[in-house]
C-alpha atoms as a PDB file:
ATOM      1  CA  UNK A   1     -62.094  60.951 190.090  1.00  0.00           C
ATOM      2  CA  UNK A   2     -61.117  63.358 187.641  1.00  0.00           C
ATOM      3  CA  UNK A   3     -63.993  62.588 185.030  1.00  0.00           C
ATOM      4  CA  UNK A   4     -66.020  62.574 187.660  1.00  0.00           C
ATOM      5  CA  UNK A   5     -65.481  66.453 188.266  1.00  0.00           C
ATOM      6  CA  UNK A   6     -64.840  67.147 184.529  1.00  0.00           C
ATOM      7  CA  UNK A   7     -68.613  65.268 184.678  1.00  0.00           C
ATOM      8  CA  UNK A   8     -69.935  67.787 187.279  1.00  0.00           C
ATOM      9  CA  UNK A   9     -68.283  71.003 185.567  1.00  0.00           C
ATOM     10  CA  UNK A  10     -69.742  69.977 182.457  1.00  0.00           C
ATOM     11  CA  UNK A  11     -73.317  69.684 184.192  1.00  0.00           C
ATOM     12  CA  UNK A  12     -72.758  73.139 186.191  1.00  0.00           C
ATOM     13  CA  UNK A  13     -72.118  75.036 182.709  1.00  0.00           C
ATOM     14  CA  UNK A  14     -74.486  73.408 180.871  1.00  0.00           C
ATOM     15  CA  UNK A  15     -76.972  74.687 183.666  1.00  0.00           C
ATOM     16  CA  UNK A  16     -75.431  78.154 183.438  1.00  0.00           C
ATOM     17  CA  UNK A  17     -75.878  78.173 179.811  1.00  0.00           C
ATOM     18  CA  UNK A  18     -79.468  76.978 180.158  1.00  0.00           C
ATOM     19  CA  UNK A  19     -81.026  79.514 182.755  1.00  0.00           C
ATOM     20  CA  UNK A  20     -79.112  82.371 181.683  1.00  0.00           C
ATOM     21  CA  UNK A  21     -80.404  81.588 177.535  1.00  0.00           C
ATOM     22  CA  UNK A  22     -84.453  80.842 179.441  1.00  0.00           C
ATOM     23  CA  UNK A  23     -84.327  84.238 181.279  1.00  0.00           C
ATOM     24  CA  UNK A  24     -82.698  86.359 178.453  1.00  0.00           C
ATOM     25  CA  UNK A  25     -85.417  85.157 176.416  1.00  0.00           C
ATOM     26  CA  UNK A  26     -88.068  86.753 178.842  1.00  0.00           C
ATOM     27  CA  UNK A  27     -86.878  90.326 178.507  1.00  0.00           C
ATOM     28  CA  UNK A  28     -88.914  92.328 175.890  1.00  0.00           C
ATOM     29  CA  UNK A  29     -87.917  92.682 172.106  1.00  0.00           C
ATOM     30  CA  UNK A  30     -86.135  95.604 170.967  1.00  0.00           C
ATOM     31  CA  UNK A  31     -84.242  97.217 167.943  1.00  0.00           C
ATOM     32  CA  UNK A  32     -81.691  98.420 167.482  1.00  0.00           C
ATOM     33  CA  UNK A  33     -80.626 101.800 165.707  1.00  0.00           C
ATOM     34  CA  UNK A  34     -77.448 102.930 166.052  1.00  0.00           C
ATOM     35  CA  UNK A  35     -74.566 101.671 167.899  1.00  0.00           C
ATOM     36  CA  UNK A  36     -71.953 104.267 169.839  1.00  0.00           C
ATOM     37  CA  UNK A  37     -69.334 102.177 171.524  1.00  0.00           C
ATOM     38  CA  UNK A  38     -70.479 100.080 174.346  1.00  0.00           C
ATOM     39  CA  UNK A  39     -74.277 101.508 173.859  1.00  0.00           C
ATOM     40  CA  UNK A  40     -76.934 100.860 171.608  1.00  0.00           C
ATOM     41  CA  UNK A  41     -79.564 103.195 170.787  1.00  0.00           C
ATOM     42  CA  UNK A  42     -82.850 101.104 170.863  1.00  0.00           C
ATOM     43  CA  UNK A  43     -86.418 100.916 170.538  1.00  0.00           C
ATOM     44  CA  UNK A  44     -88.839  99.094 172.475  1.00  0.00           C
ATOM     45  CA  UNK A  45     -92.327  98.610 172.243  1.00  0.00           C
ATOM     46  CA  UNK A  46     -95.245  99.212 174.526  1.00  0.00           C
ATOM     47  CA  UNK A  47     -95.153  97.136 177.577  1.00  0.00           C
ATOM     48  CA  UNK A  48     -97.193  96.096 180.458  1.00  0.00           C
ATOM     49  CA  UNK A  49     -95.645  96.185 183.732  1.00  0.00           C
ATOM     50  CA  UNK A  50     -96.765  95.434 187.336  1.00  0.00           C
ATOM     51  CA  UNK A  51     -95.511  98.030 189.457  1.00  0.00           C
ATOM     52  CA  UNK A  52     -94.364  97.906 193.199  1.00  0.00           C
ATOM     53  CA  UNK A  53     -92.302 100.730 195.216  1.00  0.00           C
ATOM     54  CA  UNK A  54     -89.962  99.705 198.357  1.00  0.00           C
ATOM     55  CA  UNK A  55     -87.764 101.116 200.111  1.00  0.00           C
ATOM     56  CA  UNK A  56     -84.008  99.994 201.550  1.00  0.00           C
ATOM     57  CA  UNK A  57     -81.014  99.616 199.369  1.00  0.00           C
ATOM     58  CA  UNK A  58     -80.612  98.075 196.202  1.00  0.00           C
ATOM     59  CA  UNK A  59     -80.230  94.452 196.714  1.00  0.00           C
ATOM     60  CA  UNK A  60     -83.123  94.901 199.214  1.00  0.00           C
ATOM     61  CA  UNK A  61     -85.185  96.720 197.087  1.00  0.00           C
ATOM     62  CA  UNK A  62     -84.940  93.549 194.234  1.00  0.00           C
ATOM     63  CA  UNK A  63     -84.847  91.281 197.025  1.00  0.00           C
ATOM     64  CA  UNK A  64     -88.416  92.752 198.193  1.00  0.00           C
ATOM     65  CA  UNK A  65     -90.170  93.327 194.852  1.00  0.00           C
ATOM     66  CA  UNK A  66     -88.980  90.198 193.517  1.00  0.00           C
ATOM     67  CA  UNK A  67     -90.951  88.257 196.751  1.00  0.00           C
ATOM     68  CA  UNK A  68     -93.923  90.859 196.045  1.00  0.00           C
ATOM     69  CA  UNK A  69     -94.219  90.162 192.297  1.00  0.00           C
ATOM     70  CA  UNK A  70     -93.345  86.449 191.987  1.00  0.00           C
ATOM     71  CA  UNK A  71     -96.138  86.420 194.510  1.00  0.00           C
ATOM     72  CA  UNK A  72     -98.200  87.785 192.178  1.00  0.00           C
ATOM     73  CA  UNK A  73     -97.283  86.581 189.132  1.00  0.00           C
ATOM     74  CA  UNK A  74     -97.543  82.694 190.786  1.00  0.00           C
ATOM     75  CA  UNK A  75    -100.943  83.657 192.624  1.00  0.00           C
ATOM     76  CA  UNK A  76    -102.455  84.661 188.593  1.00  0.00           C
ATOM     77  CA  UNK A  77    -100.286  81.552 186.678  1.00  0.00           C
ATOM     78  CA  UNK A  78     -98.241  84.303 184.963  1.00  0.00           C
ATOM     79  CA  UNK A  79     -95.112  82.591 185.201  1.00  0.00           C
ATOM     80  CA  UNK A  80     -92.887  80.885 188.116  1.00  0.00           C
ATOM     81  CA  UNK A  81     -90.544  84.145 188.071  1.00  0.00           C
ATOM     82  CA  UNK A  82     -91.404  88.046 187.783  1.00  0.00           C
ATOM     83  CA  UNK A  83     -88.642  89.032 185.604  1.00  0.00           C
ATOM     84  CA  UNK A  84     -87.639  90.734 183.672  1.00  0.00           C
ATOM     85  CA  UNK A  85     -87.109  93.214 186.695  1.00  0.00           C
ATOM     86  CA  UNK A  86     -87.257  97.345 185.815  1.00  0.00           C
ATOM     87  CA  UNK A  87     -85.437  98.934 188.949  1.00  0.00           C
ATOM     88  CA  UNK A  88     -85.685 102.871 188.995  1.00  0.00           C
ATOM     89  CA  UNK A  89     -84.953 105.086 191.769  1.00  0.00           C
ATOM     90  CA  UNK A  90     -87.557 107.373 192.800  1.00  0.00           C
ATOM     91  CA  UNK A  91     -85.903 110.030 194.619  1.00  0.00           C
ATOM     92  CA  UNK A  92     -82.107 110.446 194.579  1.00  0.00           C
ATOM     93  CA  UNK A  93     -82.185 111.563 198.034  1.00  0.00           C
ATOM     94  CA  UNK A  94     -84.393 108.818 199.207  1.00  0.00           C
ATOM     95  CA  UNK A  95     -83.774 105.189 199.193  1.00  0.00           C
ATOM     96  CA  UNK A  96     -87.019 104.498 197.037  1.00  0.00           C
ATOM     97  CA  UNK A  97     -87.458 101.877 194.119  1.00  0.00           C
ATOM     98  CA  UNK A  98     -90.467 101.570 191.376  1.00  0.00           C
ATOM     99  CA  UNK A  99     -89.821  97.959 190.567  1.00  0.00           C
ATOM    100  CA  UNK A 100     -92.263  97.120 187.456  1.00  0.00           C
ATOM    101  CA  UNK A 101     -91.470  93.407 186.064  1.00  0.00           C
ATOM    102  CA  UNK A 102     -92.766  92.981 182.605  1.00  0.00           C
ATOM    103  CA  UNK A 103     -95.965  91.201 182.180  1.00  0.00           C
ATOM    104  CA  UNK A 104     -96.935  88.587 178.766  1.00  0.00           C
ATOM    105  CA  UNK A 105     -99.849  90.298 177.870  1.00  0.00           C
ATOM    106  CA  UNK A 106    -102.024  93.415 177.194  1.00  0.00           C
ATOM    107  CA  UNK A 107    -103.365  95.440 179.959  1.00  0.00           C
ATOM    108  CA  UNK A 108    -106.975  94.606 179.593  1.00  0.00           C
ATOM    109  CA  UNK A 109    -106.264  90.654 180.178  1.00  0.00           C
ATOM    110  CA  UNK A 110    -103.840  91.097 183.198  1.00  0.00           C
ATOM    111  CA  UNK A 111    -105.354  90.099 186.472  1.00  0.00           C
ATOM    112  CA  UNK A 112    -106.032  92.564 188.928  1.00  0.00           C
ATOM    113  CA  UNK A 113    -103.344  92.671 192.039  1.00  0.00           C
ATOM    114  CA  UNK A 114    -104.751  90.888 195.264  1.00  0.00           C
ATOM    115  CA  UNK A 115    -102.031  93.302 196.959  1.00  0.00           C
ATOM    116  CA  UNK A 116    -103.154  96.590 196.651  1.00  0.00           C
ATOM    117  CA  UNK A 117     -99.290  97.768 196.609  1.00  0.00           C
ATOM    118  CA  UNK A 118     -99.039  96.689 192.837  1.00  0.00           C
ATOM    119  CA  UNK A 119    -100.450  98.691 190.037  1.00  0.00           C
ATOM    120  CA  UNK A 120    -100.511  97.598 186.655  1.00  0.00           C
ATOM    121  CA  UNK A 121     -99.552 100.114 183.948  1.00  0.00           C
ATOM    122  CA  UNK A 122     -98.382 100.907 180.185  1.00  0.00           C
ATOM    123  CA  UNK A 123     -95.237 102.066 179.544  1.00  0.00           C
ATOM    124  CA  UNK A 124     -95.364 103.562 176.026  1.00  0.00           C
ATOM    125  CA  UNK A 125     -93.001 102.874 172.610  1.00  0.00           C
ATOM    126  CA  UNK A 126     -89.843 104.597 173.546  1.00  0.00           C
ATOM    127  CA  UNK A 127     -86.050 105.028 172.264  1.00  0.00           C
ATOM    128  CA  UNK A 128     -83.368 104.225 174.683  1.00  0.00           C
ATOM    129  CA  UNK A 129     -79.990 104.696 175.251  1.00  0.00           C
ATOM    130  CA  UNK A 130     -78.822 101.140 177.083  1.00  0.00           C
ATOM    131  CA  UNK A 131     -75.677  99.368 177.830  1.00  0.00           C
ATOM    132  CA  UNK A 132     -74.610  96.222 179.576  1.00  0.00           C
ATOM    133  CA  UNK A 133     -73.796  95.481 182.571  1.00  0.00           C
ATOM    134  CA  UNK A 134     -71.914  92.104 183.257  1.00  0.00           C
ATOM    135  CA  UNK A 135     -71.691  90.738 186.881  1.00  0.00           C
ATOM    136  CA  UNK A 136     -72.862  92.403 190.418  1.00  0.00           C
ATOM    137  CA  UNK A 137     -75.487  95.423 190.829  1.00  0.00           C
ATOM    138  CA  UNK A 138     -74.489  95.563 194.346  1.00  0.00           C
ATOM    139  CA  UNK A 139     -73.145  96.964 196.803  1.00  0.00           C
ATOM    140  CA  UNK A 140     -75.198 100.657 196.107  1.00  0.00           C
ATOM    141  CA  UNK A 141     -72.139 102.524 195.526  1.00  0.00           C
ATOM    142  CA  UNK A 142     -70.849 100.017 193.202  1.00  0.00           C
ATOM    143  CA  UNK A 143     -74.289 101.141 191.076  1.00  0.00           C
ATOM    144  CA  UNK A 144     -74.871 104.505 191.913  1.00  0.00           C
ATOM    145  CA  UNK A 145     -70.526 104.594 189.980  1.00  0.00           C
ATOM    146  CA  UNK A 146     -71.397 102.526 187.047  1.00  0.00           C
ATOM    147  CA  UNK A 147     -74.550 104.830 186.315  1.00  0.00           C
ATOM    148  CA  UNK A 148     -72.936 107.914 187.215  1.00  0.00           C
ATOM    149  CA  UNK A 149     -69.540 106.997 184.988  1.00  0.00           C
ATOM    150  CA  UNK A 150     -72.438 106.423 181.849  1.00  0.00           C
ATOM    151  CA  UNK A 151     -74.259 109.661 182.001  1.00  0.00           C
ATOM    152  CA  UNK A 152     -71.351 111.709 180.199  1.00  0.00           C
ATOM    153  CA  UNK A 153     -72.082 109.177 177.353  1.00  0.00           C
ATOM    154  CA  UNK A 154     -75.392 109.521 177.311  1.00  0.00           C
ATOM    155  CA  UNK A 155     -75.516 113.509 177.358  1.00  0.00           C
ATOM    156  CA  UNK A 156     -72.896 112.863 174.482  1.00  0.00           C
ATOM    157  CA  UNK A 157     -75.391 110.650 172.236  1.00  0.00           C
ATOM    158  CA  UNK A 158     -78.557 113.210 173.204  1.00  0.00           C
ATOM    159  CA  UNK A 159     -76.615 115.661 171.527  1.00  0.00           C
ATOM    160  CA  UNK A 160     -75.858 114.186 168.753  1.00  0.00           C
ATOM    161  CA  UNK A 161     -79.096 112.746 168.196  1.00  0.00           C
ATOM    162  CA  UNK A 162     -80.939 115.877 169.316  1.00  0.00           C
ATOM    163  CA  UNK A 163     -82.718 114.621 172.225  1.00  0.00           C
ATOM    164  CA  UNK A 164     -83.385 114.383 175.905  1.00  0.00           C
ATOM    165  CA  UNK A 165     -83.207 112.225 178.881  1.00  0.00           C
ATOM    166  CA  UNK A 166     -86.757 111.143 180.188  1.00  0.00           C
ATOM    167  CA  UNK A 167     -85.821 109.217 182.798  1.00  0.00           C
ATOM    168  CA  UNK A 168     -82.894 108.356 185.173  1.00  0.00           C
ATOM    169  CA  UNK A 169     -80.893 105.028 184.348  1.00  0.00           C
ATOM    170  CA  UNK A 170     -83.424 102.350 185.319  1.00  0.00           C
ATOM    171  CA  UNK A 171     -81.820  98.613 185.895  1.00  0.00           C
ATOM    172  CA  UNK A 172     -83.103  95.945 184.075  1.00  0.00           C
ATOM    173  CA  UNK A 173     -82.713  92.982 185.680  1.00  0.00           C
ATOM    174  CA  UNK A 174     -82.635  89.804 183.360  1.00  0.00           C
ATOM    175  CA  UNK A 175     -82.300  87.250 186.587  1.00  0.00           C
ATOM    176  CA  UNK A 176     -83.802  86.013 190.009  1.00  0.00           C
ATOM    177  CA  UNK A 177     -81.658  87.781 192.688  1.00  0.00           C
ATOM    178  CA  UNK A 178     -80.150  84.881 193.746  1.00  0.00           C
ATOM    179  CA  UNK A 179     -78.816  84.128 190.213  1.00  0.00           C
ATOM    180  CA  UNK A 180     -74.395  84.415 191.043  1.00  0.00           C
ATOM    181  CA  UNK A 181     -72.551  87.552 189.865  1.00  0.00           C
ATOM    182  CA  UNK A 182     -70.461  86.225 188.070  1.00  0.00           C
ATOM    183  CA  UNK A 183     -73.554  85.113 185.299  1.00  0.00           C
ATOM    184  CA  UNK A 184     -74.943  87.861 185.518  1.00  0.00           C
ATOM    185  CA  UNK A 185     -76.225  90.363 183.053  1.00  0.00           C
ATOM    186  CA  UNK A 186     -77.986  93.525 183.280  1.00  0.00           C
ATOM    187  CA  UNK A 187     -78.988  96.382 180.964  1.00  0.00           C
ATOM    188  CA  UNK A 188     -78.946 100.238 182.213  1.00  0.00           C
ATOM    189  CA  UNK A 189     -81.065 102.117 180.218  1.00  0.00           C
ATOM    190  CA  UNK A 190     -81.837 106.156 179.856  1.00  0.00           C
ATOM    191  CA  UNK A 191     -85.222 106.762 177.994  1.00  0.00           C
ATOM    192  CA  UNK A 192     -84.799 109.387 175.805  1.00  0.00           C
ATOM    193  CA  UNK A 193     -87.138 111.940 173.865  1.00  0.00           C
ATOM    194  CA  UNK A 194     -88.170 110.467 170.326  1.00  0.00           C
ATOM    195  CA  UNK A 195     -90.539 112.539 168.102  1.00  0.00           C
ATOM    196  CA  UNK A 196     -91.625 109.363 166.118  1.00  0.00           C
ATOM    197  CA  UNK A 197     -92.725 107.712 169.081  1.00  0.00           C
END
């Protein structure tokens, strides 16, 4: 009985290890310039995104787009999941979401939405400010205290590197909703103002 469970452990983290090393892989390549405690200072390149805004909380928001663009990306034999997931709140006094997932191509040879709700779009080269964020991005407040307990940072690394915030802290999502807390991993990221870009 007891190599038996040992048997079905081994089988459960070998599937962990699996899924979470096939999703990380999805989520678009980046460099990294400088390092300040628990954030990195990074670069990314242009990316393609298919864009969707809902409404609701956050878990319901990613619960929604994810059902709107794996729709999508199944429909156009993208891929089997729309991830990685970019989760940024319109409004702060409004519970609306642009949720862009990251597409494997340029913009000219993505398919064209049969839901009128998605747009496709560019997101230019940026710099970044990012951390990590291990385990649950839910319930809201537990995200809306994460991001707000990061922003001191941030303001402190604009002003040493002499820049500004372009954006609020968008959630990158690395897995399907559904993947358990406790595997999970997400990045918070500020876009910041970058003269060479």
């Amino acid at each position: 009985m007891l190599y038996f469970l040992l048997f079905i452990a081994a089988l459960a983290v070998g599937f962990v290890w699996y899924v979470r090393r096939h999703f990380t892989a999805l989520a678009p390549p980046f460099r990294v310039d400088e390092r300040h405690g628990n954030f990195t200072v990074r670069r990314y390149p242009k990316m393609v995104v298919a864009e969707v805004r809902v409404t609701g909380s956050a878990g319901l928001a990613l619960r929604t787009a994810t059902a709107l663009l794996d729709r999508y990306f199944r429909e156009e034999h993208i891929a089997r999941f729309a991830l990685p997931l970019l989760a940024e709140k319109v409004d702060s006094a409004d519970p609306i979401w642009a949720m862009a997932a990251v597409l494997p191509m340029e913009l000219e040879a993505a398919p064209a939405p049969r839901n009128k709700s998605i747009q496709l779009k560019e997101i230019p080269p940026h710099r970044a400010i990012a951390r990590l964020l291990h385990g649950a991005v839910s319930p809201d407040e537990h995200l809306a205290r994460v991001k707000a307990e990061m922003i001191p940072s941030v303001n402190d690394i604009c002003r040493q590197l002499d820049c500004h915030k372009r954006s609020t802290v968008v959630t990158m999502h690395r897995f399907p909703w559904w993947m358990p807390s406790l595997f999970r991993v997400s990045d918070l990221i500020v876009r910041v103002t970058d003269d060479a870009c």
